[in-house]
N, C-alpha and C. Protein backbone atom coordinates (compact mmCIF):
# COMPACT_ATOMS: atom_id res chain seq x y z
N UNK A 1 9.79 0.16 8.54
CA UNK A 1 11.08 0.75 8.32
C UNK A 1 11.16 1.34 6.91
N UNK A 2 11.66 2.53 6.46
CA UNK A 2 11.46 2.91 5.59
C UNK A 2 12.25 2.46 4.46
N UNK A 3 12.49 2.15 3.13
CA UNK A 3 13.58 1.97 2.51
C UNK A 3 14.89 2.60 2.24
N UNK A 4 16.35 2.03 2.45
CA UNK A 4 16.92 2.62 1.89
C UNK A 4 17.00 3.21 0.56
N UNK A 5 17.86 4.30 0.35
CA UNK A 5 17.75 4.84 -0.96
C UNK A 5 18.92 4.59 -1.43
N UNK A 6 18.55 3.64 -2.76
CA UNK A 6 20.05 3.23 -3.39
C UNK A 6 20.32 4.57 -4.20
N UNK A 7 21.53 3.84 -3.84
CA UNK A 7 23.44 4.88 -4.57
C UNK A 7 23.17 4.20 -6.35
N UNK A 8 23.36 4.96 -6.66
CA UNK A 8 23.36 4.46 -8.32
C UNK A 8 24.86 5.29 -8.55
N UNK A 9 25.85 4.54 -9.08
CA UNK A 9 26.93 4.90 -9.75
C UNK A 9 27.05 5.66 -10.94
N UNK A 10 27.42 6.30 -11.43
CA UNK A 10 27.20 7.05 -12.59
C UNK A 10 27.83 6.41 -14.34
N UNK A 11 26.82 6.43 -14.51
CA UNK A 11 26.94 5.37 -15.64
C UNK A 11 27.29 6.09 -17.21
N UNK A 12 28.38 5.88 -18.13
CA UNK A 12 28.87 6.24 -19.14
C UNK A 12 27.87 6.78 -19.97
N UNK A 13 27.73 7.97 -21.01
CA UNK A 13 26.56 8.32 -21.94
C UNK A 13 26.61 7.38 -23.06
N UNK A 14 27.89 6.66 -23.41
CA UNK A 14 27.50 5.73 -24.07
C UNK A 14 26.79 4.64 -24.08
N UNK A 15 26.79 4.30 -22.93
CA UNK A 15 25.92 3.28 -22.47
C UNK A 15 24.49 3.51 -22.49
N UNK A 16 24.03 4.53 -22.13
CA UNK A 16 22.77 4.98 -21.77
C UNK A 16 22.16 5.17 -23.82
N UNK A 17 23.28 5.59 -24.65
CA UNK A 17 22.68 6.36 -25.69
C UNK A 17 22.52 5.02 -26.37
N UNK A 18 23.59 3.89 -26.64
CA UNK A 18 23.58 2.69 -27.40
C UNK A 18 22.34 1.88 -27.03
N UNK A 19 21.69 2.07 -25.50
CA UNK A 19 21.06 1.27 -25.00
C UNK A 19 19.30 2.03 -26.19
N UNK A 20 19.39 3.29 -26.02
CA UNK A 20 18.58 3.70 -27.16
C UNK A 20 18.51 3.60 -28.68
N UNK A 21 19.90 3.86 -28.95
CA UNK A 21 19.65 3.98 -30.31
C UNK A 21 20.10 2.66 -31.00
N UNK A 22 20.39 1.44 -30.51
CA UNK A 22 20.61 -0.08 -30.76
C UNK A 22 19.25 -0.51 -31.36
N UNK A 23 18.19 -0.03 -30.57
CA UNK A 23 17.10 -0.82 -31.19
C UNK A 23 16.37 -0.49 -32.68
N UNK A 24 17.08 0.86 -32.97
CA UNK A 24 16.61 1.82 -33.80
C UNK A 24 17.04 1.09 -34.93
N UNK A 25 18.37 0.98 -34.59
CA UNK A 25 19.50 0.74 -35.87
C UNK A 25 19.29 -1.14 -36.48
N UNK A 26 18.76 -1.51 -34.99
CA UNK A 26 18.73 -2.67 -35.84
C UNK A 26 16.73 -2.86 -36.70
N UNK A 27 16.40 -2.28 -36.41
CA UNK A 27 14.98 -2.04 -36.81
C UNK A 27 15.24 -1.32 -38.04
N UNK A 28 16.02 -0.25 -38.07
CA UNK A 28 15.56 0.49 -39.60
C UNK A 28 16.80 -0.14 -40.39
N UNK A 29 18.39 -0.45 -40.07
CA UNK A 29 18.93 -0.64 -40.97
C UNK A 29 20.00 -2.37 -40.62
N UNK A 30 19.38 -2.92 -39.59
CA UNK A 30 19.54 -4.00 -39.74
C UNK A 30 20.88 -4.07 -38.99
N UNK A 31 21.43 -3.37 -38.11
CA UNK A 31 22.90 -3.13 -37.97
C UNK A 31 22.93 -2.93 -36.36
N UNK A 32 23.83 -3.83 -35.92
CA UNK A 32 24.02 -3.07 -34.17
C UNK A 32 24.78 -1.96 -34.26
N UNK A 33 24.85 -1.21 -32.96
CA UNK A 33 25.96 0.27 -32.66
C UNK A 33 27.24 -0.94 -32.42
N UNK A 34 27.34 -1.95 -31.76
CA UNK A 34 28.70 -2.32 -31.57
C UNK A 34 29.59 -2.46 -33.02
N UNK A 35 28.80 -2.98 -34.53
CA UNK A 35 29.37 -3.26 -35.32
C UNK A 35 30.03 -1.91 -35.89
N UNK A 36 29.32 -0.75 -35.62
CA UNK A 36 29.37 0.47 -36.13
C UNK A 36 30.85 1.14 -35.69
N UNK A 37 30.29 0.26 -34.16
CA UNK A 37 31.55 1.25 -33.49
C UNK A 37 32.82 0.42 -33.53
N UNK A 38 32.68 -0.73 -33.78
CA UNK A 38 34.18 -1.28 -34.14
C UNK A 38 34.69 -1.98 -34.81
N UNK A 39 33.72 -0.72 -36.53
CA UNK A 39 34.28 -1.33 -37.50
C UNK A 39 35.71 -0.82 -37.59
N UNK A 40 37.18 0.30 -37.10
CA UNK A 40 38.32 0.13 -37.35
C UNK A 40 38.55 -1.23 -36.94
N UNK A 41 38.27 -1.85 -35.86
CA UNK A 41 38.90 -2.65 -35.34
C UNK A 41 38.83 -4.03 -36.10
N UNK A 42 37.30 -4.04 -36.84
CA UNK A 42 37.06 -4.97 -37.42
C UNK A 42 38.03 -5.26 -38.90
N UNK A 43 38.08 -4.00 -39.73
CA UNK A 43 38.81 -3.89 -40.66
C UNK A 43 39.99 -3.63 -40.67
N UNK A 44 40.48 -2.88 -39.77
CA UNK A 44 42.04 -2.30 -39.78
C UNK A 44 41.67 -0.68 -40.09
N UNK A 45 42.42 0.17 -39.35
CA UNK A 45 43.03 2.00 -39.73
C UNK A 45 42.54 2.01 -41.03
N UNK A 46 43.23 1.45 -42.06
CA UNK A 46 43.67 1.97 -43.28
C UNK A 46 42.10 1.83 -44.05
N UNK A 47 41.10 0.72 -44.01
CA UNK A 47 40.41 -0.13 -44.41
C UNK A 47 39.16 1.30 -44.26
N UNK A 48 39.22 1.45 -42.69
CA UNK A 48 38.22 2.08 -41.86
C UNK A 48 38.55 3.75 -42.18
N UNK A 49 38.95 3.97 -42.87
CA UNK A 49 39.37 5.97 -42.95
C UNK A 49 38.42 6.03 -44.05
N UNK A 50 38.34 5.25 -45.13
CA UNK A 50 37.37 5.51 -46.06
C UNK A 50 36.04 4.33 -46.05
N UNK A 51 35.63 3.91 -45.35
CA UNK A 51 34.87 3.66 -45.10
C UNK A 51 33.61 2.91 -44.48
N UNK A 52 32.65 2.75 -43.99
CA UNK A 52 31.50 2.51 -42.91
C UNK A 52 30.58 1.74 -42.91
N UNK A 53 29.93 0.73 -42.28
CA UNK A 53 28.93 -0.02 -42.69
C UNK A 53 27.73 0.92 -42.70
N UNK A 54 26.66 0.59 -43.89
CA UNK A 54 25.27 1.58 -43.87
C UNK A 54 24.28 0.62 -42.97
N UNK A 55 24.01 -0.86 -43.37
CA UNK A 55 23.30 -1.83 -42.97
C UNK A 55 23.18 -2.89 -43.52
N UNK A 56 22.73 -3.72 -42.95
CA UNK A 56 22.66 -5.69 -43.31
C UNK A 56 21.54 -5.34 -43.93
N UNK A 57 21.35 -6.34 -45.09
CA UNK A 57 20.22 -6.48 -45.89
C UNK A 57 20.29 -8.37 -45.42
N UNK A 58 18.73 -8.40 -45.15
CA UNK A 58 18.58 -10.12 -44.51
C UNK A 58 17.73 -10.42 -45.90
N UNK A 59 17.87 -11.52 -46.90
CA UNK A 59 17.42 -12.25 -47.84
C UNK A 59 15.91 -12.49 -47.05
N UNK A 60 14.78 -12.29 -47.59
CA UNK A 60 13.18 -13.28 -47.19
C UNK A 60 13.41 -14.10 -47.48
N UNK A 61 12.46 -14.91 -46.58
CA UNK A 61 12.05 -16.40 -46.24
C UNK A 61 10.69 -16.55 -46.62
N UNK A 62 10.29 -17.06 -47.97
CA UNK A 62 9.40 -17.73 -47.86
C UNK A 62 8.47 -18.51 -46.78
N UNK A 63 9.16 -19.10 -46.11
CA UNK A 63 8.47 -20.51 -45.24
C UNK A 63 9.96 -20.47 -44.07
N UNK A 64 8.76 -20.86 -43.29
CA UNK A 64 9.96 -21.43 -42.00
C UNK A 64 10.72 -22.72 -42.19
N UNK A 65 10.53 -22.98 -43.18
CA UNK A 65 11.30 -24.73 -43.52
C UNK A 65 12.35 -24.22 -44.21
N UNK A 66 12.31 -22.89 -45.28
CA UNK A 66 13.65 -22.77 -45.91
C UNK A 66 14.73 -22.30 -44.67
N UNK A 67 15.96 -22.70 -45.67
CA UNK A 67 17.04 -22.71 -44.86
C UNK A 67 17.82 -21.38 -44.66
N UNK A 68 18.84 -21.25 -44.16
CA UNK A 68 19.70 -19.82 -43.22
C UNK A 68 20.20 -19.44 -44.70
N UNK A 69 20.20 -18.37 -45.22
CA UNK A 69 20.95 -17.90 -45.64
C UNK A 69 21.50 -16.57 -45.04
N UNK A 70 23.02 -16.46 -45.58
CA UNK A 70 23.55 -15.26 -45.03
C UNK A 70 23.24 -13.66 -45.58
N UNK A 71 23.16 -12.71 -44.76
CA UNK A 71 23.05 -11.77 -45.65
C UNK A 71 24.05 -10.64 -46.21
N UNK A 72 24.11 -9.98 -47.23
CA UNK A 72 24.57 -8.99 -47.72
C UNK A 72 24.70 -7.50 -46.58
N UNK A 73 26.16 -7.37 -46.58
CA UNK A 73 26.81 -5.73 -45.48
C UNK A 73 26.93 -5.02 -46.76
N UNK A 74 25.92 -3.60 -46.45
CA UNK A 74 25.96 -2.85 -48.06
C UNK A 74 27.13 -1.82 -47.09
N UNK A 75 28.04 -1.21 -47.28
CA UNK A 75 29.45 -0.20 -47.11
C UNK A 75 29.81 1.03 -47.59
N UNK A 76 29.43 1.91 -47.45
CA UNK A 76 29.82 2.98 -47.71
C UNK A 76 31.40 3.32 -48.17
N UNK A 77 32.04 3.26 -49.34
CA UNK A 77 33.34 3.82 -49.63
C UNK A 77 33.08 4.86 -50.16
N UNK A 78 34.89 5.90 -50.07
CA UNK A 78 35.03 6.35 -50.96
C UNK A 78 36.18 5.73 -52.07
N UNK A 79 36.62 6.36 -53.01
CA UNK A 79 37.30 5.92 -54.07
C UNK A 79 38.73 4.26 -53.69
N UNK A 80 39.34 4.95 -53.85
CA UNK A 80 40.37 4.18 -52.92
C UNK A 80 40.00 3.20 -52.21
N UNK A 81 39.15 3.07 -51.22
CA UNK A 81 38.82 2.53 -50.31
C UNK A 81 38.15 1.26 -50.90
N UNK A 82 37.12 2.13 -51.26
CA UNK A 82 36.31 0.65 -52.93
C UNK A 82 37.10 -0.77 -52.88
N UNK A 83 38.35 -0.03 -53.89
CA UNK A 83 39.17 -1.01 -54.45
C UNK A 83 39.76 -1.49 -53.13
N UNK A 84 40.28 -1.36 -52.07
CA UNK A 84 41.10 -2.06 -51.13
C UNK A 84 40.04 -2.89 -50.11
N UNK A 85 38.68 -2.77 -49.99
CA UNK A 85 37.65 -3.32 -49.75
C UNK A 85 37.61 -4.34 -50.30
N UNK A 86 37.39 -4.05 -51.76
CA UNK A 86 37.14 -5.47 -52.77
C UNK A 86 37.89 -6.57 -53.13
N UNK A 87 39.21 -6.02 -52.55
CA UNK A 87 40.42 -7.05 -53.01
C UNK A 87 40.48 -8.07 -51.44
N UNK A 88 39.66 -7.10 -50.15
CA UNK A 88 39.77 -7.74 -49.33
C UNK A 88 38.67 -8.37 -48.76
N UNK A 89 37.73 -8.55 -49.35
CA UNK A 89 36.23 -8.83 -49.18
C UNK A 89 36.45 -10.66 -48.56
N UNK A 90 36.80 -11.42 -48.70
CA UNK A 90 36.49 -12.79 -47.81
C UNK A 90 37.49 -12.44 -46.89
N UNK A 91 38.34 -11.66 -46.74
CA UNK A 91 38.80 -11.40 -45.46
C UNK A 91 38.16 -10.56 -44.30
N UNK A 92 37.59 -9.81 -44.68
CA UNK A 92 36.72 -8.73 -44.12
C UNK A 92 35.29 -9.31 -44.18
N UNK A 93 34.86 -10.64 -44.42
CA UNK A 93 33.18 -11.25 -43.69
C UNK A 93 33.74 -11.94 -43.07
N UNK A 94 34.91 -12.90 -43.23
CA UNK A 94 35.53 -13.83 -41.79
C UNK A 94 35.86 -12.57 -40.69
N UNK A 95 36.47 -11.58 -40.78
CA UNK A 95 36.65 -11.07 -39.45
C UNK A 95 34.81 -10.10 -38.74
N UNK A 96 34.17 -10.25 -40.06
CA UNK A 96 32.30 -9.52 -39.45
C UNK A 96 31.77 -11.00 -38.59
N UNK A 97 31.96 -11.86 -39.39
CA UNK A 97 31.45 -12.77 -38.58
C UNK A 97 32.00 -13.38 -37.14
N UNK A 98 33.73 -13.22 -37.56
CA UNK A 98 34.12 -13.86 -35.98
C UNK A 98 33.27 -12.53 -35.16
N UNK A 99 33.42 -11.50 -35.25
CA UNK A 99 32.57 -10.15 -34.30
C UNK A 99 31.21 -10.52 -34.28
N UNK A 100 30.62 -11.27 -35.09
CA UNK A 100 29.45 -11.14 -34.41
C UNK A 100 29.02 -12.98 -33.96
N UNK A 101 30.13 -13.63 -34.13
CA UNK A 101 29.35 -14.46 -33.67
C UNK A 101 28.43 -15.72 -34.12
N UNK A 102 28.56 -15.64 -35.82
CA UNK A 102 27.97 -16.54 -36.52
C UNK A 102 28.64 -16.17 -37.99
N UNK A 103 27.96 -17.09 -38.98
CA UNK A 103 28.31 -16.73 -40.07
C UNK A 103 26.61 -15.74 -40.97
N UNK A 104 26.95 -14.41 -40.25
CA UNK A 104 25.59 -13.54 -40.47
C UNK A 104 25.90 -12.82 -42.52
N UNK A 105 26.87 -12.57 -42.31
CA UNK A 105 27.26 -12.01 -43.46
C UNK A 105 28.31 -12.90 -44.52
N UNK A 106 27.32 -13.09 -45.77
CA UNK A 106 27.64 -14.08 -46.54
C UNK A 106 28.41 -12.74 -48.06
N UNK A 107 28.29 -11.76 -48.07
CA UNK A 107 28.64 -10.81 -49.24
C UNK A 107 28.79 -9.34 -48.72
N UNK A 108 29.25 -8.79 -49.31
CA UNK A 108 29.28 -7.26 -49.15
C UNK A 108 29.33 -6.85 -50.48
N UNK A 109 28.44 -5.72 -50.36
CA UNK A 109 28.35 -5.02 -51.73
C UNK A 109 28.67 -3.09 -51.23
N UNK A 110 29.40 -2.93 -52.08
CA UNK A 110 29.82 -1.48 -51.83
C UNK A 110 29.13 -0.33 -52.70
N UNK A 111 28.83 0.89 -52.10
CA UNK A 111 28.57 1.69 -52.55
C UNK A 111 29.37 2.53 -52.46
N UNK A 112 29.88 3.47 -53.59
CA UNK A 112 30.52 4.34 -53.60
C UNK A 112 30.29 5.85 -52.96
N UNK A 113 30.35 6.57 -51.63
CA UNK A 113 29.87 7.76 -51.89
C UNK A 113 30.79 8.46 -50.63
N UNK A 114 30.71 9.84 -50.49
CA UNK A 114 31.70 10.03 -49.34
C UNK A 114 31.33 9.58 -47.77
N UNK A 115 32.06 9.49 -47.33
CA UNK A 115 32.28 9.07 -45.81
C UNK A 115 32.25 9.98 -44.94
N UNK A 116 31.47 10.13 -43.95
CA UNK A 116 31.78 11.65 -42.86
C UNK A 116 33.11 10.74 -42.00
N UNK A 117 33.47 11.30 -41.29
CA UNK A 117 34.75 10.84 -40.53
C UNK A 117 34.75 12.04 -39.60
N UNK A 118 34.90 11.46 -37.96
CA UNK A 118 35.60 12.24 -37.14
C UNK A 118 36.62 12.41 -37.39
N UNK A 119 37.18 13.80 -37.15
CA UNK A 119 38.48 14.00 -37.31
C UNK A 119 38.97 14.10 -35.75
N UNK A 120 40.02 13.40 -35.52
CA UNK A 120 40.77 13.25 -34.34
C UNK A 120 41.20 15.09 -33.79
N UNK A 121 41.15 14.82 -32.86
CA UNK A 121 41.68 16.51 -32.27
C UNK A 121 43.44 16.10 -32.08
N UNK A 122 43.99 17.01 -32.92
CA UNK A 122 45.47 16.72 -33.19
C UNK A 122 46.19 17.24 -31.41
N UNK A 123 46.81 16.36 -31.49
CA UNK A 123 47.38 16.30 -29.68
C UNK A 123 48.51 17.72 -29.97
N UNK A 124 48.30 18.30 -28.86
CA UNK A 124 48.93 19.66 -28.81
C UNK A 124 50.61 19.21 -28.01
N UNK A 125 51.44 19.94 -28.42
CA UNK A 125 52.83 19.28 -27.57
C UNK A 125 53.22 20.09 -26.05
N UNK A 126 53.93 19.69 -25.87
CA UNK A 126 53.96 19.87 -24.19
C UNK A 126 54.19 21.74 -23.84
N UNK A 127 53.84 21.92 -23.25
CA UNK A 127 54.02 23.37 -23.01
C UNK A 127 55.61 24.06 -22.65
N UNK A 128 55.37 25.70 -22.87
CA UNK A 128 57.08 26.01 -22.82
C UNK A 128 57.45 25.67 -21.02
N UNK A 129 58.76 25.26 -20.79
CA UNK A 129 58.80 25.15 -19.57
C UNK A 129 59.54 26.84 -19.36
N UNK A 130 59.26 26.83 -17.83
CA UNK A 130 59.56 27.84 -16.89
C UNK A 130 61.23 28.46 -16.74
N UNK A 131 62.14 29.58 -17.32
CA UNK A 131 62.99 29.59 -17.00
C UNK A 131 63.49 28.83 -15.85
N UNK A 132 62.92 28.78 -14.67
CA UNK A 132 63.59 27.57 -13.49
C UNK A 132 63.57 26.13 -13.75
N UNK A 133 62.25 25.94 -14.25
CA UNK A 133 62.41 24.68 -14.65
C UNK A 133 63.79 24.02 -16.20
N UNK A 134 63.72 25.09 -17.07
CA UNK A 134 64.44 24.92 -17.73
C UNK A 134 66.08 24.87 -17.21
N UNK A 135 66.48 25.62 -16.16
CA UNK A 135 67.81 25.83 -15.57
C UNK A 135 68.17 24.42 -14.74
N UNK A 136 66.93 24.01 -14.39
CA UNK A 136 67.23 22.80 -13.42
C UNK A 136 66.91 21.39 -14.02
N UNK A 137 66.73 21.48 -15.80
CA UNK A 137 66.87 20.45 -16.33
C UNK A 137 68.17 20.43 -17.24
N UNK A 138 68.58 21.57 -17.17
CA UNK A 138 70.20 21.27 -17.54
C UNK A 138 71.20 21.33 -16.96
N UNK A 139 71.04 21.38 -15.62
CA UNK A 139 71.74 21.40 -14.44
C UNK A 139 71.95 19.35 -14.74
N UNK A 140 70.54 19.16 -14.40
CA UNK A 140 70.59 17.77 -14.38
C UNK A 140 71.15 17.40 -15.44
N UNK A 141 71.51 17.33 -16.61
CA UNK A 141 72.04 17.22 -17.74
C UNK A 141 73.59 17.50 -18.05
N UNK A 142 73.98 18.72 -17.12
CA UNK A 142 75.66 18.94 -17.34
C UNK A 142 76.34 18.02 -17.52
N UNK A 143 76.62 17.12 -16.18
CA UNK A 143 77.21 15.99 -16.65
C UNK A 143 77.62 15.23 -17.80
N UNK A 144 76.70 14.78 -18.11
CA UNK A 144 76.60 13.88 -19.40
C UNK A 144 77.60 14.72 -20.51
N UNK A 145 78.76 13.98 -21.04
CA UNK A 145 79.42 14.26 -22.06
C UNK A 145 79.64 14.30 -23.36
N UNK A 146 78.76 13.49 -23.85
CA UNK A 146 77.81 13.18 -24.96
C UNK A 146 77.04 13.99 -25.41
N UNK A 147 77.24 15.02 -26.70
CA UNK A 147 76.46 15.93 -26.93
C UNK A 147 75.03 15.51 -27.22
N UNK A 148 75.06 14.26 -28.37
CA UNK A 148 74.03 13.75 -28.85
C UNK A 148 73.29 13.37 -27.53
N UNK A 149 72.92 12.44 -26.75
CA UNK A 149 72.39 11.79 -25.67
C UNK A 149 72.10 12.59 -25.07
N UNK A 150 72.69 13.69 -24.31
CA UNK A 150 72.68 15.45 -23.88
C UNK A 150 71.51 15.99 -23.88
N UNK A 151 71.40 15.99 -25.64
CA UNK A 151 70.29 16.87 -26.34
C UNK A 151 69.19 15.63 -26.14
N UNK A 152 69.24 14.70 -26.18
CA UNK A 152 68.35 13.87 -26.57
C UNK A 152 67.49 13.67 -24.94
N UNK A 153 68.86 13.68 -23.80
CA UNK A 153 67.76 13.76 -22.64
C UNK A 153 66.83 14.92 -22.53
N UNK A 154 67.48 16.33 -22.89
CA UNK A 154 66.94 16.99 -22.93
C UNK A 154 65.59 17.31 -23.43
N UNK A 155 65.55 16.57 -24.63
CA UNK A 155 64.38 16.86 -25.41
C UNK A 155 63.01 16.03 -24.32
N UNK A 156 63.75 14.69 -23.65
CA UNK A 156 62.83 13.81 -23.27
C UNK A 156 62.32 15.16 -21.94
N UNK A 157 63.61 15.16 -21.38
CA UNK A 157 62.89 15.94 -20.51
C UNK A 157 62.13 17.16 -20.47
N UNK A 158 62.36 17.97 -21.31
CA UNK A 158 61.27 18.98 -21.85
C UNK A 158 59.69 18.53 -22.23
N UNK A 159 59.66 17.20 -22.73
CA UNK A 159 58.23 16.57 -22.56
C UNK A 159 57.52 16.10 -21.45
N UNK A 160 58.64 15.46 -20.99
CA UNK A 160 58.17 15.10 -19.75
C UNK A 160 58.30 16.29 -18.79
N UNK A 161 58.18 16.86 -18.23
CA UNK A 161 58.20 18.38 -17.60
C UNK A 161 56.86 19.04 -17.82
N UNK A 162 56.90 19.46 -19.18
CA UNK A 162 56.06 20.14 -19.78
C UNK A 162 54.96 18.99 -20.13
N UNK A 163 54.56 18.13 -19.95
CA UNK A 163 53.47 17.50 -20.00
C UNK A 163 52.58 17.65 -18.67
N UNK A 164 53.19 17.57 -17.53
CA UNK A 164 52.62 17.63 -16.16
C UNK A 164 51.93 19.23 -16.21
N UNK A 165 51.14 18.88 -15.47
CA UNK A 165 49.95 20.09 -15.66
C UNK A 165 49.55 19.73 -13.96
C-alpha cells in the first residue's frame, strides 16, 4: 500500500528563521532570539526605545570543580537610556533571569552607542465615509438631544464605519 502523503500546516517564518538563526546567536554572541525578542517586555517601552542586548559574556572556568558564576549582559544604549538602565540595573537582572530561568546574569555593563530601532508603521485613520453612509449615520443620530454626546456618537461612528473595509 502506498504511503499517505502528509498535510503539513503552514508554519510561521518566524519560527522557521529563529529555528536558524538561534544557534548562530548563541554561538557567536552568547544570546538566544527569544531574549532579543522580548527584551520590551523584559524591560518595559520606555527602558527598550533606547536600548538592546548585544550578548552574554560567560566568565572561564578553569576546572570543572570551580563553581557557577553568573555572567555579564553587555547593552547597547543610547544617551538617556544609559542613565535609566543604570539606576535600574538589579531590577532589570531579576526580571533577565526570571525570563530565562536561572540566575544566568549576575551584571550588566553598558555600552554607549546608537540603537537601530524599528519604527512602527503609524496606523492610518479610518477612511472618508460615503455621502450615504454619512446621511444614514446622522439620521441615526437625530434623535439624541445632546449636542455634546451627538457629536461624540458621531465621531465613534465615523470610525467605526470607516474602519470596515
Amino acid at each position: 500500500m502506498p504511503a499517505k502523503p502528509r498535510k503539513r500546516n503552514a508554519e510561521p517564518v518566524a519560527d522557521l528563521v529563529s529555528a536558524i538563526v538561534d544557534p548562530v546567536l548563541r554561538r557567536r554572541a552568547g544570546i538566544s532570539l527569544g531574549l532579543i525578542q522580548s527584551w520590551e517586555e523584559i524591560v518595559g517601552t520606555r527602558l527598550a526605545a533606547g536600548s538592546r542586548p548585544e550578548r552574554i559574556v560567560w566568565p572561564r572556568r578553569r576546572s570543572d570543580d570551580d563553581p557557577f558564576e553568573p555572567a555579564t549582559l553587555v547593552v547597547a544604549c543610547e544617551g538617556f537610556a544609559a542613565l535609566a538602565l543604570q539606576h535600574e540595573t538589579s531590577q532589570v537582572i531579576a526580571r533577565i533571569n526570571a525570563f530565562l530561568g536561572f540566575s544566568a546574569v549576575g551584571r550588566i555593563r553598558i555600552v554607549q552607542k546608537p540603537v537601530l530601532r524599528m519604527e512602527q508603521p503609524r496606523p492610518r485613520g479610518p477612511r472618508k465615509l460615503t455621502p450615504e453612509e454619512e446621511a444614514r449615520l446622522k439620521g441615526r443620530t437625530a434623535g439624541i438631544r445632546d449636542e455634546g454626546l451627538r457629536a461624540a456618537l458621531e465621531r465613534l461612528g465615523r470610525g467605526v464605519i470607516g474602519d470596515r473595509r
